[in-house]
PDB file of N, CA and C in Angstrom:
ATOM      1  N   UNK A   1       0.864  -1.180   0.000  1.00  0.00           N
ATOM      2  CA  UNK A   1       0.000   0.000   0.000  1.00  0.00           C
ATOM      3  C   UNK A   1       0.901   1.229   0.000  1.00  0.00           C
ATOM      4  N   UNK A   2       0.448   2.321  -0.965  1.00  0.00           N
ATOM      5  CA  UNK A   2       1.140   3.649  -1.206  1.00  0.00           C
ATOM      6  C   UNK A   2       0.346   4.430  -0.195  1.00  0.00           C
ATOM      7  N   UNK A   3       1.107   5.655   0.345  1.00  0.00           N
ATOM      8  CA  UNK A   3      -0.220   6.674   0.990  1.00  0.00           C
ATOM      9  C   UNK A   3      -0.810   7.196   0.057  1.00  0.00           C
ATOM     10  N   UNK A   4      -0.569   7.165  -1.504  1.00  0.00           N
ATOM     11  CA  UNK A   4      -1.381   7.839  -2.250  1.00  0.00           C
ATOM     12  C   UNK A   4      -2.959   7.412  -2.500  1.00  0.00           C
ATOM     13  N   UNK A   5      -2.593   5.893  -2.009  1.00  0.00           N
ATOM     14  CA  UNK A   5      -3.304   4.774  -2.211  1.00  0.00           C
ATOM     15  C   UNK A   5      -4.640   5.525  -1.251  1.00  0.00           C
ATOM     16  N   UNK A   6      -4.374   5.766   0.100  1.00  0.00           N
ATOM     17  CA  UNK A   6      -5.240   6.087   1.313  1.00  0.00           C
ATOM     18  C   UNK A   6      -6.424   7.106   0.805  1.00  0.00           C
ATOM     19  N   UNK A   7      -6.109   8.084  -0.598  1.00  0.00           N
ATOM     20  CA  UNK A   7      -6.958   9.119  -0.536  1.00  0.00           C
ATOM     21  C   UNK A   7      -8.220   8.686  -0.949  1.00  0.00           C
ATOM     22  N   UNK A   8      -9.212   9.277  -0.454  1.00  0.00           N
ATOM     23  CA  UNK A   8     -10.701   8.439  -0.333  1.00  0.00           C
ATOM     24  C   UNK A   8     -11.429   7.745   0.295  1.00  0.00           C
ATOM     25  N   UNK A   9     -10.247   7.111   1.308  1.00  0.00           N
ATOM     26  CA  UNK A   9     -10.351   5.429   1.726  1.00  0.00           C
ATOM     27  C   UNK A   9     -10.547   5.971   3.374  1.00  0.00           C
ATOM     28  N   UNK A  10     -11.600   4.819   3.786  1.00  0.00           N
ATOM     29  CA  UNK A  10     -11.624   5.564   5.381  1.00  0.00           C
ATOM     30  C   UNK A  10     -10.189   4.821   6.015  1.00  0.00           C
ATOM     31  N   UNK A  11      -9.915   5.564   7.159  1.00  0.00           N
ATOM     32  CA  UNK A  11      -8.686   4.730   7.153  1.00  0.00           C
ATOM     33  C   UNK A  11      -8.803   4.897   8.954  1.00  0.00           C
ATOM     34  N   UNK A  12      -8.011   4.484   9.584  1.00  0.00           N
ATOM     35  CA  UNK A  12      -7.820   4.357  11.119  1.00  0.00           C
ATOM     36  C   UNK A  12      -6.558   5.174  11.603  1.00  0.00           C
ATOM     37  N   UNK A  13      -7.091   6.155  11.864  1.00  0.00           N
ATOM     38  CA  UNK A  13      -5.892   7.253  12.789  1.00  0.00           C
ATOM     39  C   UNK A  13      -5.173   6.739  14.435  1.00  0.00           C
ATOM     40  N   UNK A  14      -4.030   7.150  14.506  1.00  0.00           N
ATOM     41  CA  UNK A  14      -3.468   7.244  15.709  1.00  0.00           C
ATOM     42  C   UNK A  14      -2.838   8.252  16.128  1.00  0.00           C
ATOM     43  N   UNK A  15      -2.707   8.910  16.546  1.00  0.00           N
ATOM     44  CA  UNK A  15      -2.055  10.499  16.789  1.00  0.00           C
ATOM     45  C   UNK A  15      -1.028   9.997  18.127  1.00  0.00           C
ATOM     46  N   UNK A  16      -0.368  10.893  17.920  1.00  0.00           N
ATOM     47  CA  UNK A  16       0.728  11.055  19.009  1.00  0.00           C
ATOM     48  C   UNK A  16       0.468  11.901  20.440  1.00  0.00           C
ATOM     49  N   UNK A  17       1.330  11.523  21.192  1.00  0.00           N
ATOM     50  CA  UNK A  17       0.241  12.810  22.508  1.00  0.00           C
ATOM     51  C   UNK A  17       0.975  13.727  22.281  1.00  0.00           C
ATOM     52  N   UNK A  18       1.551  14.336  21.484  1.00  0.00           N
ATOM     53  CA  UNK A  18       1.679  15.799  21.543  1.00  0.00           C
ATOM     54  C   UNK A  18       0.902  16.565  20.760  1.00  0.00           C
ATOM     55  N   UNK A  19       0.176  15.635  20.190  1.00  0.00           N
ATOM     56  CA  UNK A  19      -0.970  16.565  19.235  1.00  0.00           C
ATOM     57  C   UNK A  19      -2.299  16.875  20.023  1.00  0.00           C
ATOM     58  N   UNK A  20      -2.435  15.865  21.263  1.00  0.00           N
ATOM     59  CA  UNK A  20      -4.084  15.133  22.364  1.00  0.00           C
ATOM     60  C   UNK A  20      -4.463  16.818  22.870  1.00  0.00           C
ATOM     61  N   UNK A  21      -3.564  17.571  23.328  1.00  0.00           N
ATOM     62  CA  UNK A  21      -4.356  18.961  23.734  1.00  0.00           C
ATOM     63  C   UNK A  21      -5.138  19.184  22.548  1.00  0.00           C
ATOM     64  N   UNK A  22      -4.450  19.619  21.642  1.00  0.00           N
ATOM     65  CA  UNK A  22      -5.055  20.598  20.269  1.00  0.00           C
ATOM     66  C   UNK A  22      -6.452  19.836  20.001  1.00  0.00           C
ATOM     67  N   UNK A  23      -6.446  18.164  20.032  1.00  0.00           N
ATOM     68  CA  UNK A  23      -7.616  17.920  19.239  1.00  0.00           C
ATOM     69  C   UNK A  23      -9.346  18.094  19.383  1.00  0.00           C
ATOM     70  N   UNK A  24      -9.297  18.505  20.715  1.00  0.00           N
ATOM     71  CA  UNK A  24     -10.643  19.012  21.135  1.00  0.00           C
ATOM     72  C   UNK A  24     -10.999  20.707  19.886  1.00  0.00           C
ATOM     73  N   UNK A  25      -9.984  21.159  19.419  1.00  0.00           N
ATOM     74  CA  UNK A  25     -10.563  22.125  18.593  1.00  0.00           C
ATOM     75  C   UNK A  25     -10.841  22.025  17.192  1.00  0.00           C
ATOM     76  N   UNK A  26     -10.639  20.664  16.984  1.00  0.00           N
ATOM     77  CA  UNK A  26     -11.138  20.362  15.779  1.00  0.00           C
ATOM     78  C   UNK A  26     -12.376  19.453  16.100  1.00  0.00           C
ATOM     79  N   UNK A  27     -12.499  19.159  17.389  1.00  0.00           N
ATOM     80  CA  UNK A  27     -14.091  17.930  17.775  1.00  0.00           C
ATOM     81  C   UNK A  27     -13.457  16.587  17.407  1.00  0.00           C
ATOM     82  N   UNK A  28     -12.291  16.345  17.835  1.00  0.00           N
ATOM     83  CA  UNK A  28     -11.550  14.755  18.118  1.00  0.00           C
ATOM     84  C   UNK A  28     -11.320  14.668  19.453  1.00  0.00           C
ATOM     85  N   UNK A  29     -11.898  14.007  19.920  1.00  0.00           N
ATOM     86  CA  UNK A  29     -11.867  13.932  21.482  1.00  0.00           C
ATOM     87  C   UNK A  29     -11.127  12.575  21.778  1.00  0.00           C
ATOM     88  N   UNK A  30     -10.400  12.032  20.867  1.00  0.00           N
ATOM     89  CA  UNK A  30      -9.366  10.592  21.321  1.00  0.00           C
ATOM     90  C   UNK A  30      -8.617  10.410  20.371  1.00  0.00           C
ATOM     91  N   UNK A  31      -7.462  10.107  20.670  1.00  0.00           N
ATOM     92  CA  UNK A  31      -6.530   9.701  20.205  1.00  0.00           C
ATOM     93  C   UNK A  31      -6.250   8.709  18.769  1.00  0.00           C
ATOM     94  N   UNK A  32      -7.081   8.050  18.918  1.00  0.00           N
ATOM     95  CA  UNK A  32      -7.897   6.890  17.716  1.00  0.00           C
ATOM     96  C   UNK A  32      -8.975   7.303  17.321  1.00  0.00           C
ATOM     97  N   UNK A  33      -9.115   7.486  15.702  1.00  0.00           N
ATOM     98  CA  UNK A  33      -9.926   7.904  15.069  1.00  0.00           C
ATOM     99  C   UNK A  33     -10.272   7.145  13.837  1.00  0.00           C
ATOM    100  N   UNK A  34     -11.265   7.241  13.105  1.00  0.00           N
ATOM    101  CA  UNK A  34     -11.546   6.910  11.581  1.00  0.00           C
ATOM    102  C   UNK A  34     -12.000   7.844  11.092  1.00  0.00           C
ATOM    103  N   UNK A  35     -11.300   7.848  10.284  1.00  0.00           N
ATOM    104  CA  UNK A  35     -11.482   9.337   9.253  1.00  0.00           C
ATOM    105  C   UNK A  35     -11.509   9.335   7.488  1.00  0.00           C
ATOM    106  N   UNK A  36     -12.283   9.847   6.630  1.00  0.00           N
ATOM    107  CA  UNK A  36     -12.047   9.932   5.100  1.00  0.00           C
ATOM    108  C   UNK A  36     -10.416  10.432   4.984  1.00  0.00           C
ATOM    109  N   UNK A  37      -9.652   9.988   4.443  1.00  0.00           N
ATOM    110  CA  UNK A  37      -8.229  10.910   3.700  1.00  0.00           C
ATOM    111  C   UNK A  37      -9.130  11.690   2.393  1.00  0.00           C
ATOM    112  N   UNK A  38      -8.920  13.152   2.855  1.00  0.00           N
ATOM    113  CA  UNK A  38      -9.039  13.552   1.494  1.00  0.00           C
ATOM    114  C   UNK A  38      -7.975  14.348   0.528  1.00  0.00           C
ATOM    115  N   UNK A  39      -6.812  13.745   1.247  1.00  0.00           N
ATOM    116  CA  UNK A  39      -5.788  14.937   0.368  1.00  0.00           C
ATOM    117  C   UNK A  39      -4.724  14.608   1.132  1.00  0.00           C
ATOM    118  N   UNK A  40      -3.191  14.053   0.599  1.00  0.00           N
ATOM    119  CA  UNK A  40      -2.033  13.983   1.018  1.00  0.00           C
ATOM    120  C   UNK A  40      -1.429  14.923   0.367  1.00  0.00           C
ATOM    121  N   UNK A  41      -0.404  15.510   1.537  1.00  0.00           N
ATOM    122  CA  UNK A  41       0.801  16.375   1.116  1.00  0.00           C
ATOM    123  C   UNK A  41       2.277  16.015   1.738  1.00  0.00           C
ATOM    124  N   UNK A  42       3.182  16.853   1.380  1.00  0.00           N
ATOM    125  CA  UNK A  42       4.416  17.145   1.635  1.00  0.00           C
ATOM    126  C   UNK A  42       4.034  17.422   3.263  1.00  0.00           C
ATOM    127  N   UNK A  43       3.295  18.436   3.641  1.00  0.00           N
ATOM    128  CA  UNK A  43       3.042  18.854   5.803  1.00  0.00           C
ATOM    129  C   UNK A  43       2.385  17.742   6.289  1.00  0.00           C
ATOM    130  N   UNK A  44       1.567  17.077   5.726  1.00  0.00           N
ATOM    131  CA  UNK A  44       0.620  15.716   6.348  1.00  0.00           C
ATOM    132  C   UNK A  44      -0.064  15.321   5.477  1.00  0.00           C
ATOM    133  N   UNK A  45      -1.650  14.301   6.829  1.00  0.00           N
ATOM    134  CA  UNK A  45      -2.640  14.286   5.882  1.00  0.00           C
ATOM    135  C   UNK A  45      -4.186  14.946   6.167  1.00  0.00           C
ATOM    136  N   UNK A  46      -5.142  15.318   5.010  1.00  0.00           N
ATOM    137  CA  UNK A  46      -6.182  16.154   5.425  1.00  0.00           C
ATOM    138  C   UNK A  46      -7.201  14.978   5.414  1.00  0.00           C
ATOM    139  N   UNK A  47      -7.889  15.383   6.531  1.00  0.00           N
ATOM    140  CA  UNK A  47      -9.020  14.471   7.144  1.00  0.00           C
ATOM    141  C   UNK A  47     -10.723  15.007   6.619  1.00  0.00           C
ATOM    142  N   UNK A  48     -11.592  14.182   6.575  1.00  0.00           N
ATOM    143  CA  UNK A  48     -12.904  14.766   6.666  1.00  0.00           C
ATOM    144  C   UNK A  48     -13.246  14.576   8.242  1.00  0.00           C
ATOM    145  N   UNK A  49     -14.289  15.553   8.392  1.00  0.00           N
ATOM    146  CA  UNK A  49     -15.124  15.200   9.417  1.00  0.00           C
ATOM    147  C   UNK A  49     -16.697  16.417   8.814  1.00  0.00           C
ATOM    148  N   UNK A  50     -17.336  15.264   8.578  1.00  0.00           N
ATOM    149  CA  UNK A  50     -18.565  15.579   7.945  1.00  0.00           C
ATOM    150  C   UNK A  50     -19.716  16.210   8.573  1.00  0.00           C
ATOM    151  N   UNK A  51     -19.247  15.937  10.036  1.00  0.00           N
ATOM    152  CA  UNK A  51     -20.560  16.812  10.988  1.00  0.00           C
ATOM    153  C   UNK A  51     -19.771  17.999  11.738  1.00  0.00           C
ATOM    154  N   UNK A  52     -18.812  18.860  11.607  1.00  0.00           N
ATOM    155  CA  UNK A  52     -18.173  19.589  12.162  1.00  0.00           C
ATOM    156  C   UNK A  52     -19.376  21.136  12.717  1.00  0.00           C
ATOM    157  N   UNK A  53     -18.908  21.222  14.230  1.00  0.00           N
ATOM    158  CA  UNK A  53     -20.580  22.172  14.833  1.00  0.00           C
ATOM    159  C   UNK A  53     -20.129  23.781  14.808  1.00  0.00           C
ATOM    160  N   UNK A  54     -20.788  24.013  13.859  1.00  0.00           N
ATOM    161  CA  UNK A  54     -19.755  25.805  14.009  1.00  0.00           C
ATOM    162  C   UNK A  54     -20.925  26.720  13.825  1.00  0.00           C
ATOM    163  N   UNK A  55     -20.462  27.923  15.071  1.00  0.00           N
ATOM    164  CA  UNK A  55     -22.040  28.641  15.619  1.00  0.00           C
ATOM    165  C   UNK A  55     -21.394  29.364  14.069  1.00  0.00           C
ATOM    166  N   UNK A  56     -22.725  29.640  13.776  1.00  0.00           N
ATOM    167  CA  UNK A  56     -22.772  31.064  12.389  1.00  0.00           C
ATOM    168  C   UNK A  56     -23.167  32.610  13.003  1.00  0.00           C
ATOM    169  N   UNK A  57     -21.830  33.334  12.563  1.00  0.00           N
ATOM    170  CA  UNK A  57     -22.050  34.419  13.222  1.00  0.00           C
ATOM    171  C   UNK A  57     -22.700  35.379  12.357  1.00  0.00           C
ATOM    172  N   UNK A  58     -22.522  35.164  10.817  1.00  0.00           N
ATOM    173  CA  UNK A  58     -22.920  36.469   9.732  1.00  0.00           C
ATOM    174  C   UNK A  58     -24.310  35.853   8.974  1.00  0.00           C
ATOM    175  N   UNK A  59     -25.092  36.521   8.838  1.00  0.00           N
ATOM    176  CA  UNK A  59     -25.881  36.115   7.725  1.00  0.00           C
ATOM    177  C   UNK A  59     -25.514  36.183   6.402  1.00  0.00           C
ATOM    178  N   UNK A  60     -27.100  35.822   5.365  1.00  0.00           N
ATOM    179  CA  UNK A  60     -26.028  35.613   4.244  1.00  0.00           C
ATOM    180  C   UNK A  60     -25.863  37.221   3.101  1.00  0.00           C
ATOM    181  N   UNK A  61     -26.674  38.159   4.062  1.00  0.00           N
ATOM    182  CA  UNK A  61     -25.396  39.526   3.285  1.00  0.00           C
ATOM    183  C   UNK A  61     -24.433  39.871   4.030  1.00  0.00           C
ATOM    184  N   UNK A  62     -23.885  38.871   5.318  1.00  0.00           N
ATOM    185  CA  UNK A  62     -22.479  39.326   5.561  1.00  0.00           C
ATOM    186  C   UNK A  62     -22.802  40.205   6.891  1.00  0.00           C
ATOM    187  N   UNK A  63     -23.898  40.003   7.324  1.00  0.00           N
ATOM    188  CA  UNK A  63     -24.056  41.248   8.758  1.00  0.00           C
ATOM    189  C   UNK A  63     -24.051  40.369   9.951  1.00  0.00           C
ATOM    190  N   UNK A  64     -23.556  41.291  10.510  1.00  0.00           N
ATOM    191  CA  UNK A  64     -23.528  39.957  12.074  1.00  0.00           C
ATOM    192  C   UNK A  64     -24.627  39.437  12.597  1.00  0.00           C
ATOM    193  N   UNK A  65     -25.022  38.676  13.231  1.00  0.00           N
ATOM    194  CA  UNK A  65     -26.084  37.767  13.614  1.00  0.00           C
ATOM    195  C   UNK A  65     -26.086  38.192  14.846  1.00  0.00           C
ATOM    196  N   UNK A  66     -26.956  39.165  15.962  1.00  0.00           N
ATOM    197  CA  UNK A  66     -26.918  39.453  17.431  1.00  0.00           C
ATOM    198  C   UNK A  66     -26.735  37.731  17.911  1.00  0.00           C
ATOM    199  N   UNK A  67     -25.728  37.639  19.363  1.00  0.00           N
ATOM    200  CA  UNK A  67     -25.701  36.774  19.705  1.00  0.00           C
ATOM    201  C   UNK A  67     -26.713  35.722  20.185  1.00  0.00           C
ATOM    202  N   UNK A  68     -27.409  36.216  20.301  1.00  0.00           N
ATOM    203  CA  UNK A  68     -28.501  35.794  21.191  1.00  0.00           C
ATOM    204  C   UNK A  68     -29.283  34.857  19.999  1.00  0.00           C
ATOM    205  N   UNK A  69     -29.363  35.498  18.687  1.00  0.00           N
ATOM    206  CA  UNK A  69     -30.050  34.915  17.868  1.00  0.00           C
ATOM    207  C   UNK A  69     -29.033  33.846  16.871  1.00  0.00           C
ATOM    208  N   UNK A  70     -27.874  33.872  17.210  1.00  0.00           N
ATOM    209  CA  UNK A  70     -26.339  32.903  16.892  1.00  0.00           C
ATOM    210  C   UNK A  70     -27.011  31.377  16.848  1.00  0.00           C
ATOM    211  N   UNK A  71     -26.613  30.691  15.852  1.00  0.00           N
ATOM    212  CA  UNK A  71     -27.316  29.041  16.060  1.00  0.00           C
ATOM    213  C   UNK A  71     -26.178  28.300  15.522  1.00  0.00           C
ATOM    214  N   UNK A  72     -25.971  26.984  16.176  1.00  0.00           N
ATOM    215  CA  UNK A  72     -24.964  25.990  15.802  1.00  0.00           C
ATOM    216  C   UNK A  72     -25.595  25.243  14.744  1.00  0.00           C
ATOM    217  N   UNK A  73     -24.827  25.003  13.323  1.00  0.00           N
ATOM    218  CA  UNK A  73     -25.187  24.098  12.275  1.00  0.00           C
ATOM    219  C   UNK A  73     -23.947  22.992  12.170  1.00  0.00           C
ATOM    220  N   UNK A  74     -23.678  22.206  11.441  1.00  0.00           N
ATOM    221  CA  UNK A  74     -23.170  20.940  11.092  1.00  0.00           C
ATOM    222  C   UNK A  74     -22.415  21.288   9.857  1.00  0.00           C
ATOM    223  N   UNK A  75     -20.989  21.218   9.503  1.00  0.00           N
ATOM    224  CA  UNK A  75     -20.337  21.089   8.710  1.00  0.00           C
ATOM    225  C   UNK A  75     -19.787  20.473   7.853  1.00  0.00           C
ATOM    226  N   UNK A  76     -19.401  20.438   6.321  1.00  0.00           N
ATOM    227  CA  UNK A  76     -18.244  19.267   6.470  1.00  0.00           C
ATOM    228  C   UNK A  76     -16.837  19.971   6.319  1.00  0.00           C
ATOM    229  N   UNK A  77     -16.339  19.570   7.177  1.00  0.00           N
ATOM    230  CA  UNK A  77     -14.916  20.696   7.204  1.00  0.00           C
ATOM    231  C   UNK A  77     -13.162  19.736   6.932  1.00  0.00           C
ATOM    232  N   UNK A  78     -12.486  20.185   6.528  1.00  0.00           N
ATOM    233  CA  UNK A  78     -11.208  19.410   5.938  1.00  0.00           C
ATOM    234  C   UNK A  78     -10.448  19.774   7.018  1.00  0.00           C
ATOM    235  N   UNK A  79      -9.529  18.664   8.273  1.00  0.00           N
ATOM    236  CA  UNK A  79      -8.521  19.230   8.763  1.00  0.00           C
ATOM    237  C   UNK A  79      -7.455  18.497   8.170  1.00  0.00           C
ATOM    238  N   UNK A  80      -6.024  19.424   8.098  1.00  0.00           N
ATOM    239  CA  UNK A  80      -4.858  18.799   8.629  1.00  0.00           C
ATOM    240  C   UNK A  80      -4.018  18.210   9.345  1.00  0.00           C
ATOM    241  N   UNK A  81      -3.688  17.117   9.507  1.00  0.00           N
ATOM    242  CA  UNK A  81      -3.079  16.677  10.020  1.00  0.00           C
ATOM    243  C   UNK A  81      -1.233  16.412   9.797  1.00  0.00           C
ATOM    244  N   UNK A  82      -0.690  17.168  10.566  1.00  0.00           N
ATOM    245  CA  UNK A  82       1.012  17.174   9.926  1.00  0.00           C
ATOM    246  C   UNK A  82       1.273  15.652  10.452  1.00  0.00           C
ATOM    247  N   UNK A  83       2.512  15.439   9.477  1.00  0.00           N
ATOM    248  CA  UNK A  83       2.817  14.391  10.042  1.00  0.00           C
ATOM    249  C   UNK A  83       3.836  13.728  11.175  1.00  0.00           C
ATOM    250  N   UNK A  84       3.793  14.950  11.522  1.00  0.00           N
ATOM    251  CA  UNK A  84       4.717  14.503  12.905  1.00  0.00           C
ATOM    252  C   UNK A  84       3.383  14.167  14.123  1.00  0.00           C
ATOM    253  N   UNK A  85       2.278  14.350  13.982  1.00  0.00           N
ATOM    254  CA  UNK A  85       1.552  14.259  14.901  1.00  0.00           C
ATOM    255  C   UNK A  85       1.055  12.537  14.676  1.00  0.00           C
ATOM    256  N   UNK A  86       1.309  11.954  13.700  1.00  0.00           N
ATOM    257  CA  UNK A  86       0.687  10.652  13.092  1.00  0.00           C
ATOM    258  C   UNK A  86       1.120   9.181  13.704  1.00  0.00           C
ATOM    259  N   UNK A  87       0.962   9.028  14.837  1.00  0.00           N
ATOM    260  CA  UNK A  87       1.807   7.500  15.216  1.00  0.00           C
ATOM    261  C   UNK A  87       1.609   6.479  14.377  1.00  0.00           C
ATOM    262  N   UNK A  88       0.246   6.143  13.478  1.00  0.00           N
ATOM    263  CA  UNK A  88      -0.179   4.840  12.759  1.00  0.00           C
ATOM    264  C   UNK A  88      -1.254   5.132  11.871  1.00  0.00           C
ATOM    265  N   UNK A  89      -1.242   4.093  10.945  1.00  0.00           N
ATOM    266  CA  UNK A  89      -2.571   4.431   9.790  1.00  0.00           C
ATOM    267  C   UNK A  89      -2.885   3.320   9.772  1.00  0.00           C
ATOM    268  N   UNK A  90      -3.824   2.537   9.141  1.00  0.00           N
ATOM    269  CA  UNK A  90      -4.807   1.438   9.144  1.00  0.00           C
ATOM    270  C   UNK A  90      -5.569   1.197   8.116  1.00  0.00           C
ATOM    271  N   UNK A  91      -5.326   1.112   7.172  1.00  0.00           N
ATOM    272  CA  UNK A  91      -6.950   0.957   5.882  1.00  0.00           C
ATOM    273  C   UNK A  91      -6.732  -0.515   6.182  1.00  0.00           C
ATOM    274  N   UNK A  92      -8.557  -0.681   5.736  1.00  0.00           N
ATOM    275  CA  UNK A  92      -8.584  -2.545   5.469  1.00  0.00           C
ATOM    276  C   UNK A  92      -8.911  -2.554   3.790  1.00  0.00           C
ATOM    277  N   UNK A  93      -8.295  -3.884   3.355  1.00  0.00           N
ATOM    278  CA  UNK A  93      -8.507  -3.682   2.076  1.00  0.00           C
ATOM    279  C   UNK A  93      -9.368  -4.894   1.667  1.00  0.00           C
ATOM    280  N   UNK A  94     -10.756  -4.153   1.977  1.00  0.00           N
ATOM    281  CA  UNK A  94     -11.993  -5.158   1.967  1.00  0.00           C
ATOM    282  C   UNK A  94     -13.097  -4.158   1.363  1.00  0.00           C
ATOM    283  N   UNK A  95     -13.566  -4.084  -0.107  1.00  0.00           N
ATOM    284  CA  UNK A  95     -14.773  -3.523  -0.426  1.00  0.00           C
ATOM    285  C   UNK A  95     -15.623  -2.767   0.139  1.00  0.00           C
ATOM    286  N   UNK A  96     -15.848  -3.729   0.555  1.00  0.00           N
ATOM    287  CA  UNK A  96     -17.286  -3.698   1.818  1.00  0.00           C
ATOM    288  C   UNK A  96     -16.790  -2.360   2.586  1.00  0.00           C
ATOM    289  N   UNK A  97     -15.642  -2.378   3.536  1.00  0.00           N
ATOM    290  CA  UNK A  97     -15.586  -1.602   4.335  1.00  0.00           C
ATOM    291  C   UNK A  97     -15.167  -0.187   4.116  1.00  0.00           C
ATOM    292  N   UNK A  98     -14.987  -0.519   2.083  1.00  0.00           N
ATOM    293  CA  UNK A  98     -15.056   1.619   1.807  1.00  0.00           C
ATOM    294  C   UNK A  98     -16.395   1.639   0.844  1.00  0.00           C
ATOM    295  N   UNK A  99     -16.992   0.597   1.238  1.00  0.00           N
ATOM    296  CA  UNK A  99     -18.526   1.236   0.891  1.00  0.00           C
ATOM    297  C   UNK A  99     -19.418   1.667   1.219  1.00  0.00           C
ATOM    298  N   UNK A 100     -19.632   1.968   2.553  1.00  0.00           N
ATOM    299  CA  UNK A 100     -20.429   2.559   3.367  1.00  0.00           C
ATOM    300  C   UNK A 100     -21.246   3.199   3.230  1.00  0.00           C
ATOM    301  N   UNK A 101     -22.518   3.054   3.364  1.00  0.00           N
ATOM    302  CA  UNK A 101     -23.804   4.370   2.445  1.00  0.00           C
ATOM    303  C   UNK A 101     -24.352   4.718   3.738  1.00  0.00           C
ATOM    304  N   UNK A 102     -23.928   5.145   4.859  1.00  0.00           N
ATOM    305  CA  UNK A 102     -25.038   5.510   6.060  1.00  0.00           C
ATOM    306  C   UNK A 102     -24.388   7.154   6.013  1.00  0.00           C
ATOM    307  N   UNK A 103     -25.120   7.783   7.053  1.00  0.00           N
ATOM    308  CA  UNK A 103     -25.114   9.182   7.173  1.00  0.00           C
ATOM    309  C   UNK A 103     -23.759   9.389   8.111  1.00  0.00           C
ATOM    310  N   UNK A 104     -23.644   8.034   9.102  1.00  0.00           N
ATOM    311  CA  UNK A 104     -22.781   8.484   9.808  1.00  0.00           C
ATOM    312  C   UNK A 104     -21.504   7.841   9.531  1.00  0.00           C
ATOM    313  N   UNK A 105     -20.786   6.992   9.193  1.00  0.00           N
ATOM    314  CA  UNK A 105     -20.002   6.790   8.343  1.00  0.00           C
ATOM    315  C   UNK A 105     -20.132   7.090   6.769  1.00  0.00           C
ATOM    316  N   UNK A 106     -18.611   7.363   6.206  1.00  0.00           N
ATOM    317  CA  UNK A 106     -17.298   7.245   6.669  1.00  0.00           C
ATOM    318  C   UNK A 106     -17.338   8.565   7.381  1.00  0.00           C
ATOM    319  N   UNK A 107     -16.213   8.939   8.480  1.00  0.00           N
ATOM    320  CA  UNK A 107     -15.607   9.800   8.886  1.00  0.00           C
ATOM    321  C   UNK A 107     -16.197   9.987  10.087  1.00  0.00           C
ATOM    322  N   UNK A 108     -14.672   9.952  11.010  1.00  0.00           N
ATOM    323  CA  UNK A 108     -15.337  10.603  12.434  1.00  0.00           C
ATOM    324  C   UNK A 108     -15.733   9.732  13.110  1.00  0.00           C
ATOM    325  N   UNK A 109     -15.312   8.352  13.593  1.00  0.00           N
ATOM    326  CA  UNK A 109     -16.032   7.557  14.173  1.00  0.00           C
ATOM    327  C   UNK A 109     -14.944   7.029  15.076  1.00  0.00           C
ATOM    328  N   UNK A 110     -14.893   7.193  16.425  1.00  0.00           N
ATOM    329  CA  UNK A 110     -14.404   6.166  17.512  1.00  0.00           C
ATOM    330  C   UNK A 110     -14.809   5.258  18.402  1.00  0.00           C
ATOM    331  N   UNK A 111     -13.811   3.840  17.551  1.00  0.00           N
ATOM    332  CA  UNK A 111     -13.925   2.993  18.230  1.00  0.00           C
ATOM    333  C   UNK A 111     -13.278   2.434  20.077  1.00  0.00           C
ATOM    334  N   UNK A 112     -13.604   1.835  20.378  1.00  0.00           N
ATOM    335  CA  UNK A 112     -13.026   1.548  21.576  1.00  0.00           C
ATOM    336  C   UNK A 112     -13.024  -0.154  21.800  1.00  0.00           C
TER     337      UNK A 112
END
């Protein structure tokens, strides 16, 4: 397997603990993850996470939203991941398991 191979493919994250503070600001709350690859580079790799919760502050001509009337929606947002933060990767190379048609897979899912 190439990492070029990974893009698309849900795959099984392991992060290092020097990355474990930061990941609560992207909404990874553990260390082990499954995630879409959607994009390898030269700095890392970029992850999906398809339900990402981000309050909307502007409407849509661009004016601020009083707080009070501020509402959290669902994203799909691309992070990076460098690769010094990466202890392990994981794809299975079984059909089935990058075919997934539910809402909540692929992306974003911890197992235990």
């Amino acid at each position: 397997m190439q990492l070029k191979d990974l893009q698309g493919k849900l795959v099984l994250f392991k992060f290092s603990d020097d990355i474990r503070p930061s990941l609560p600001l992207f909404q990874i709350y553990t260390d082990e993850l499954w995630a879409v690859v959607t994009g390898i580079d030269d700095v890392g790799i970029w992850i999906e996470n398809p339900k990402y919760d981000l309050g909307i502050w502007w409407d849509k001509n661009g004016e601020l939203i009083p707080q009070q009337k501020q509402k959290q929606e669902k994203f799909k947002t691309n992070i990076l991941i460098p690769w010094r933060y990466i202890k392990a990767l994981m794809s299975v190379e079984d059909d089935r398991f990058q075919r997934v048609k539910s809402d909540n897979l692929p992306g974003f899912q911890t197992y235990r």
